[in-house]
C-alpha atoms as a PDB file:
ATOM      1  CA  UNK A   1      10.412  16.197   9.595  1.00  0.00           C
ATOM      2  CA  UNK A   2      12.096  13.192   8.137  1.00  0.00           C
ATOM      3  CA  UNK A   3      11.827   9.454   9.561  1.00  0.00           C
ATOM      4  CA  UNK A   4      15.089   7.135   9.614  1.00  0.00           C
ATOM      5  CA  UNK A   5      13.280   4.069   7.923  1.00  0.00           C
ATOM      6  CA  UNK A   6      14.944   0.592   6.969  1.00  0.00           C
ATOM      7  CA  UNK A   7      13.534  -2.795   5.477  1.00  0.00           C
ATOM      8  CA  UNK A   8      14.335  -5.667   6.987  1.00  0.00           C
ATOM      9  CA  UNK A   9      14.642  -9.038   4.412  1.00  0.00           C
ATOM     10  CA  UNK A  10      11.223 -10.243   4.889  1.00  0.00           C
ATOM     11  CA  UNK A  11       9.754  -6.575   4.253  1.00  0.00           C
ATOM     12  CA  UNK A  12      12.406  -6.399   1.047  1.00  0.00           C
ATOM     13  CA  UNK A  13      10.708  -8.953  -0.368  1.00  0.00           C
ATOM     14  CA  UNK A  14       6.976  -8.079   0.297  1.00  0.00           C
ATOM     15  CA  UNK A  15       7.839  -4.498  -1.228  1.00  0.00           C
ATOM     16  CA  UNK A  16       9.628  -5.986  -4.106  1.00  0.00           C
ATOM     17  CA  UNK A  17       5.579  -7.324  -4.867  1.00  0.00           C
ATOM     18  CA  UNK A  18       4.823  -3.564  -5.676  1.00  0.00           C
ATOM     19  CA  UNK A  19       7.767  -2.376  -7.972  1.00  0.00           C
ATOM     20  CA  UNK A  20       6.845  -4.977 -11.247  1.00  0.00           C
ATOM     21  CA  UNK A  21       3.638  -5.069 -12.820  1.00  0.00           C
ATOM     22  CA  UNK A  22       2.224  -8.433 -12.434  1.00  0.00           C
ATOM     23  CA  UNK A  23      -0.776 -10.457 -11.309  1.00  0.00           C
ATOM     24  CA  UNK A  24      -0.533  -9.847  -7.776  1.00  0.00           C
ATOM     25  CA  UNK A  25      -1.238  -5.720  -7.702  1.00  0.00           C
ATOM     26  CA  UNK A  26      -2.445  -2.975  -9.530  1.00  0.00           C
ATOM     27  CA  UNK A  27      -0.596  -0.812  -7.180  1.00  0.00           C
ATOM     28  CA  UNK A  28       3.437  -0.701  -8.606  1.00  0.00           C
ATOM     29  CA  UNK A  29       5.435   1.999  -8.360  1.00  0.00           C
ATOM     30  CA  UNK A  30       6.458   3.078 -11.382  1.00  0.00           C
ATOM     31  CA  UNK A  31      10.180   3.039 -12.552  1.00  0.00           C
ATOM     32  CA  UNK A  32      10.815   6.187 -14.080  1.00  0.00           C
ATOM     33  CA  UNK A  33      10.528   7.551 -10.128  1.00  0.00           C
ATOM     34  CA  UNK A  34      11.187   5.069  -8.028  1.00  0.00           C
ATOM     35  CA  UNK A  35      13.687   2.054  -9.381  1.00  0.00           C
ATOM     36  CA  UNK A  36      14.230   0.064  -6.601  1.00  0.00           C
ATOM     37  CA  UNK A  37      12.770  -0.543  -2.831  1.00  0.00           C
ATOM     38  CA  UNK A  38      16.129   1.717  -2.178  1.00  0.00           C
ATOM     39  CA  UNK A  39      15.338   4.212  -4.273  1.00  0.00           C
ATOM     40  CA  UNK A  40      12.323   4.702  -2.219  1.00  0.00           C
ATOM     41  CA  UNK A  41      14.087   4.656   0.806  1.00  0.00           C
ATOM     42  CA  UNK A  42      16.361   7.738  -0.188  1.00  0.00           C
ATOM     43  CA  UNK A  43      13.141   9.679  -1.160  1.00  0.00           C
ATOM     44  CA  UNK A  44      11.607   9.125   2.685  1.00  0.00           C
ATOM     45  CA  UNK A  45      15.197  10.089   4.140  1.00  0.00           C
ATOM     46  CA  UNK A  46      14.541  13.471   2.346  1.00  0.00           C
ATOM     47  CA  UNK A  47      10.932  14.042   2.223  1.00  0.00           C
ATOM     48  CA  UNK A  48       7.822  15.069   5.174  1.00  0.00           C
ATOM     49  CA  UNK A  49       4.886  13.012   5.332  1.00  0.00           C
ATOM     50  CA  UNK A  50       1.857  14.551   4.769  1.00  0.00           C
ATOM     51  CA  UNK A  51      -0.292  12.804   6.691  1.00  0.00           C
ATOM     52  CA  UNK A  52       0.390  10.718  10.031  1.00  0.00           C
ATOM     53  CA  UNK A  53      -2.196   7.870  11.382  1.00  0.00           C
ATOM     54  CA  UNK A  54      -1.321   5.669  14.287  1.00  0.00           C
ATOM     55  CA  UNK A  55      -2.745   2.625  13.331  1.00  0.00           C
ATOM     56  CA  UNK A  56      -1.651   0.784  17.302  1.00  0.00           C
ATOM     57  CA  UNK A  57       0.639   1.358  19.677  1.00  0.00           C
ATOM     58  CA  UNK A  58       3.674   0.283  17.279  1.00  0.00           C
ATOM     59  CA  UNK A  59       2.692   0.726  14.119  1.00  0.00           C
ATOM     60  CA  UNK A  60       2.315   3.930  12.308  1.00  0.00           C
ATOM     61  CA  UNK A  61       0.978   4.669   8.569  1.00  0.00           C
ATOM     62  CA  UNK A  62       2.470   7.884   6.515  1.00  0.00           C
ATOM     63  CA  UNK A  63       1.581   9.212   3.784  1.00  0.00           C
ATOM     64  CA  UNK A  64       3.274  11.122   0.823  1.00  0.00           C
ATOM     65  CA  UNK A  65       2.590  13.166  -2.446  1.00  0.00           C
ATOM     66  CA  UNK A  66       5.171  14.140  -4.961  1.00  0.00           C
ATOM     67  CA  UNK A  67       4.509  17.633  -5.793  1.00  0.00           C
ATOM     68  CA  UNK A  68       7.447  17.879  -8.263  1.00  0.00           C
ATOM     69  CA  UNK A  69       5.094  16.891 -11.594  1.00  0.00           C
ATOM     70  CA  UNK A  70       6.088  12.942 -11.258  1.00  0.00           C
ATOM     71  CA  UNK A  71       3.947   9.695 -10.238  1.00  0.00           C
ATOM     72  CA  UNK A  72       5.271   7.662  -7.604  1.00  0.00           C
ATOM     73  CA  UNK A  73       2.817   4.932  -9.096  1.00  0.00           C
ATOM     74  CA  UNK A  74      -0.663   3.250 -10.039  1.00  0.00           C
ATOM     75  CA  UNK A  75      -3.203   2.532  -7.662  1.00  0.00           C
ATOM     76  CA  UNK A  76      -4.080  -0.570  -6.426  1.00  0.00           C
ATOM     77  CA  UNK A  77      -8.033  -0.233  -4.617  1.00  0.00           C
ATOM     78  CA  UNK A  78     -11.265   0.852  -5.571  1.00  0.00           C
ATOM     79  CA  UNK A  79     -14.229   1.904  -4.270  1.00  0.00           C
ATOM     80  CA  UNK A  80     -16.473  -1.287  -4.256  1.00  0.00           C
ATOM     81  CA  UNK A  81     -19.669   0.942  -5.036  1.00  0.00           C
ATOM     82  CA  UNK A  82     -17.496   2.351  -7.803  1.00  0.00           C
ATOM     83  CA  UNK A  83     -16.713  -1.174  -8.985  1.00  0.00           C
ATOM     84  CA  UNK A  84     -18.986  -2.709 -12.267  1.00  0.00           C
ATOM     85  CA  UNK A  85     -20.047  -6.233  -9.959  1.00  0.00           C
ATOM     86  CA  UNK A  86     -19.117  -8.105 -13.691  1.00  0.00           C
ATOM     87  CA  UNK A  87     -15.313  -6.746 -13.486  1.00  0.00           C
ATOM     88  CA  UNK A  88     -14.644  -8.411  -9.969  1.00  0.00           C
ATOM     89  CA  UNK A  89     -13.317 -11.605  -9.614  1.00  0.00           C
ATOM     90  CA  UNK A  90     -11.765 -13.601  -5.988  1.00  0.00           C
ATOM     91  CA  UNK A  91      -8.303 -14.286  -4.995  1.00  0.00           C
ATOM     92  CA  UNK A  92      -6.687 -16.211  -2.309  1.00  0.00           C
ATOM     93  CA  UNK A  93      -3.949 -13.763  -1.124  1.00  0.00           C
ATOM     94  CA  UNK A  94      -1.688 -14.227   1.966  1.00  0.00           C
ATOM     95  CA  UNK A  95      -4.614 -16.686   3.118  1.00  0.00           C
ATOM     96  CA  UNK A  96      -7.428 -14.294   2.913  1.00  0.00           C
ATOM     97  CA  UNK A  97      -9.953 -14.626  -0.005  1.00  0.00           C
ATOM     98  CA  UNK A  98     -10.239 -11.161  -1.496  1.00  0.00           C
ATOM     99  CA  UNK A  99     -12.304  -9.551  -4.377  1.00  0.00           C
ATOM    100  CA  UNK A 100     -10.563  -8.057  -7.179  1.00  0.00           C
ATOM    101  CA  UNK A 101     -11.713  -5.460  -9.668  1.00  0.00           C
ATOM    102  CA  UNK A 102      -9.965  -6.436 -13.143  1.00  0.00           C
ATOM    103  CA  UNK A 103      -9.055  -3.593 -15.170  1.00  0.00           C
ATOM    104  CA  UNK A 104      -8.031  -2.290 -18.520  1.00  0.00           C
ATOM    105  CA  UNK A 105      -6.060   0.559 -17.568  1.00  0.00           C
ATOM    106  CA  UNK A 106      -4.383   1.382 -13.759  1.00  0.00           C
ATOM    107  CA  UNK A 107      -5.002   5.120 -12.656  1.00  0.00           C
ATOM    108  CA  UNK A 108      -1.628   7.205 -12.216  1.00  0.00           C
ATOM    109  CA  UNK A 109      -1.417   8.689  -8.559  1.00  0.00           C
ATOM    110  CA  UNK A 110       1.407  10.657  -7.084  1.00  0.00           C
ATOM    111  CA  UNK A 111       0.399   9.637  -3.155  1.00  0.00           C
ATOM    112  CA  UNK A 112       1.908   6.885  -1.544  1.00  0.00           C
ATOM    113  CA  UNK A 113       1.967   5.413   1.538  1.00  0.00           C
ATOM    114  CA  UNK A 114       4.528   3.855   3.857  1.00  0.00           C
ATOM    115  CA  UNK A 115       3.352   1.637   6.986  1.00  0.00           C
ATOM    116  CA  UNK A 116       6.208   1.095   9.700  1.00  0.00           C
ATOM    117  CA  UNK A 117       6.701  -0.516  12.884  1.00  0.00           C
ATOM    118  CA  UNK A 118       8.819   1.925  15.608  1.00  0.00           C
ATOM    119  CA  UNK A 119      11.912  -0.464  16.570  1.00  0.00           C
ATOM    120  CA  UNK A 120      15.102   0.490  18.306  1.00  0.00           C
ATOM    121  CA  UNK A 121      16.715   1.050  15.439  1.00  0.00           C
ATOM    122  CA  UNK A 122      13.577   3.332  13.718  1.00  0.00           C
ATOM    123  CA  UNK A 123      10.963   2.560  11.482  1.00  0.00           C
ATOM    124  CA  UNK A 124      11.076  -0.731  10.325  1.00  0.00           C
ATOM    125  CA  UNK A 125       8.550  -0.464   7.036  1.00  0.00           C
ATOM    126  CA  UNK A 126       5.960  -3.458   6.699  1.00  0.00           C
ATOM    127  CA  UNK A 127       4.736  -2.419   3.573  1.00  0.00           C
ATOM    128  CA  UNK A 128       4.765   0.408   1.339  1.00  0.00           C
ATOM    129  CA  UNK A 129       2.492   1.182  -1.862  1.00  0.00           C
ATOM    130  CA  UNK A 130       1.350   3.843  -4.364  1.00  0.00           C
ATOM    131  CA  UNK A 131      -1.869   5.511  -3.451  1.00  0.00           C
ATOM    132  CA  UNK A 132      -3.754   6.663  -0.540  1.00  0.00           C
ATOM    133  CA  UNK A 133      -4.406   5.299   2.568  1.00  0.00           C
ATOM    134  CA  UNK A 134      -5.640   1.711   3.209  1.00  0.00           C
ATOM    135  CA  UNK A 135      -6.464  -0.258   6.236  1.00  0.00           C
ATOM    136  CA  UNK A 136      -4.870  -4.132   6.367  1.00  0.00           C
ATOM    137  CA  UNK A 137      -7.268  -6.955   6.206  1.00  0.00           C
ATOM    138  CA  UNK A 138      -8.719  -7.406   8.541  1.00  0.00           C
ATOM    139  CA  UNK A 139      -7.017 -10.647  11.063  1.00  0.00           C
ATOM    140  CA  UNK A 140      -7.771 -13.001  13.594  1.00  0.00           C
ATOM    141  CA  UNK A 141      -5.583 -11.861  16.770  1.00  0.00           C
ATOM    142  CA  UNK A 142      -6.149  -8.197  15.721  1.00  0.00           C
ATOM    143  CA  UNK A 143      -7.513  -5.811  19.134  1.00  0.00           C
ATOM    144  CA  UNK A 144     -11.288  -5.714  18.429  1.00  0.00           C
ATOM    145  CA  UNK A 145     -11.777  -2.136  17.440  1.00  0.00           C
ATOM    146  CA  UNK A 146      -8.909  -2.696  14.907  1.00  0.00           C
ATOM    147  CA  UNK A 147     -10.649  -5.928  13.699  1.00  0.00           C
ATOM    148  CA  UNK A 148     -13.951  -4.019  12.451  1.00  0.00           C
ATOM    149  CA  UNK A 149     -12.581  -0.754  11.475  1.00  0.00           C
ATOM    150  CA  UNK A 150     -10.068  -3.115   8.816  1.00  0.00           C
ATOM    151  CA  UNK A 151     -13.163  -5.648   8.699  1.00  0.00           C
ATOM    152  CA  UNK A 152     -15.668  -2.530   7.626  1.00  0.00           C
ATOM    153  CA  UNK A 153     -12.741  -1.192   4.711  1.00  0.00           C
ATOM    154  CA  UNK A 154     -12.494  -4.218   3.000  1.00  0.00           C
ATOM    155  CA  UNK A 155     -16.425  -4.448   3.018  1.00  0.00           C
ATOM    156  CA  UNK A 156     -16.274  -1.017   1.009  1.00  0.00           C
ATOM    157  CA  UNK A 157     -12.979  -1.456  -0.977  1.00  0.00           C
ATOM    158  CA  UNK A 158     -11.470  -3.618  -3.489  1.00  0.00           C
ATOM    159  CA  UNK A 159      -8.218  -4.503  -4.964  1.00  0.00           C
ATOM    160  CA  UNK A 160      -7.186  -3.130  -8.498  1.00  0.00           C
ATOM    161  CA  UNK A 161      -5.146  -5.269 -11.070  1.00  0.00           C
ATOM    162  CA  UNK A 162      -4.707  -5.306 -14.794  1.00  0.00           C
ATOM    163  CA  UNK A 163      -6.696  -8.111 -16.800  1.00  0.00           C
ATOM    164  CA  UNK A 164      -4.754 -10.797 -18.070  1.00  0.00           C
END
């Protein structure tokens, strides 16, 4: 079934990070499918996740796959024991200093995910991106359990960007 989903300003603006190729992501959706954060928004008004995870109490994580023959993007993590050591390089992102696997060439993927926080109003999305499912880093402030499981990911996974 359908979710009623809506982006608030602040989440506008982090999604807007995923539709242009540039040095912040590897994972962008591409443009022949999905133009705008909008256009993405009409897709989830029409479409059934695939996959469900309750992250907490108020947050929820869904995941999609286009099974009409079109991407919805490039994917933006790696496996770190899939990762040559000589192609990663660190980041400061959002605060948190992060290891990044530079690449030639981004992998196609027709998956995407959506993570949402259940409002009054519906499902307010935090973030959305092309590929499969991926905890958040792992925070200060975060329940315990959360803290490690997020903590653990990022110890096994790495983010994906073009070389420069």
């Amino acid at each position: 079934m359908p979710h009623y989903f809506y982006l608030s300003s602040r989440s506008r603006k982090h999604i807007k990070r995923h539709f242009y190729v540039g040095i912040h992501s590897g994972s962008h959706f591409l443009i022949d499918t999905f133009q705008t954060p909008d256009d993405l928004l009409l897709f989830l008004e029409h479409s059934n996740p695939v996959r469900t995870i309750e992250q907490n109490l108020n947050t929820t994580l869904f995941t999609y796959t286009l099974t009409d023959g079109r991407m919805a993007g490039t994917i933006g993590i790696a496996k770190r024991n899939q990762v040559l050591k000589e192609n990663l390089i660190t980041e400061v992102r959002d605060g948190f200093t992060i290891e990044v696997e530079e690449v030639e060439e981004l992998t196609l993927t027709p998956e995407l995910c959506v993570v949402a926080r259940r409002t009054n109003k519906g499902l307010s999305i935090i973030t959305a991106f092309p590929g499969g499912y991926a905890r958040p880093f792992a925070q200060k402030g975060q329940p315990a359990e959360e803290y490690e499981l997020n903590k653990q990911f990022w110890e096994e996974h790495v983010l994906v960007k073009l070389k420069s």
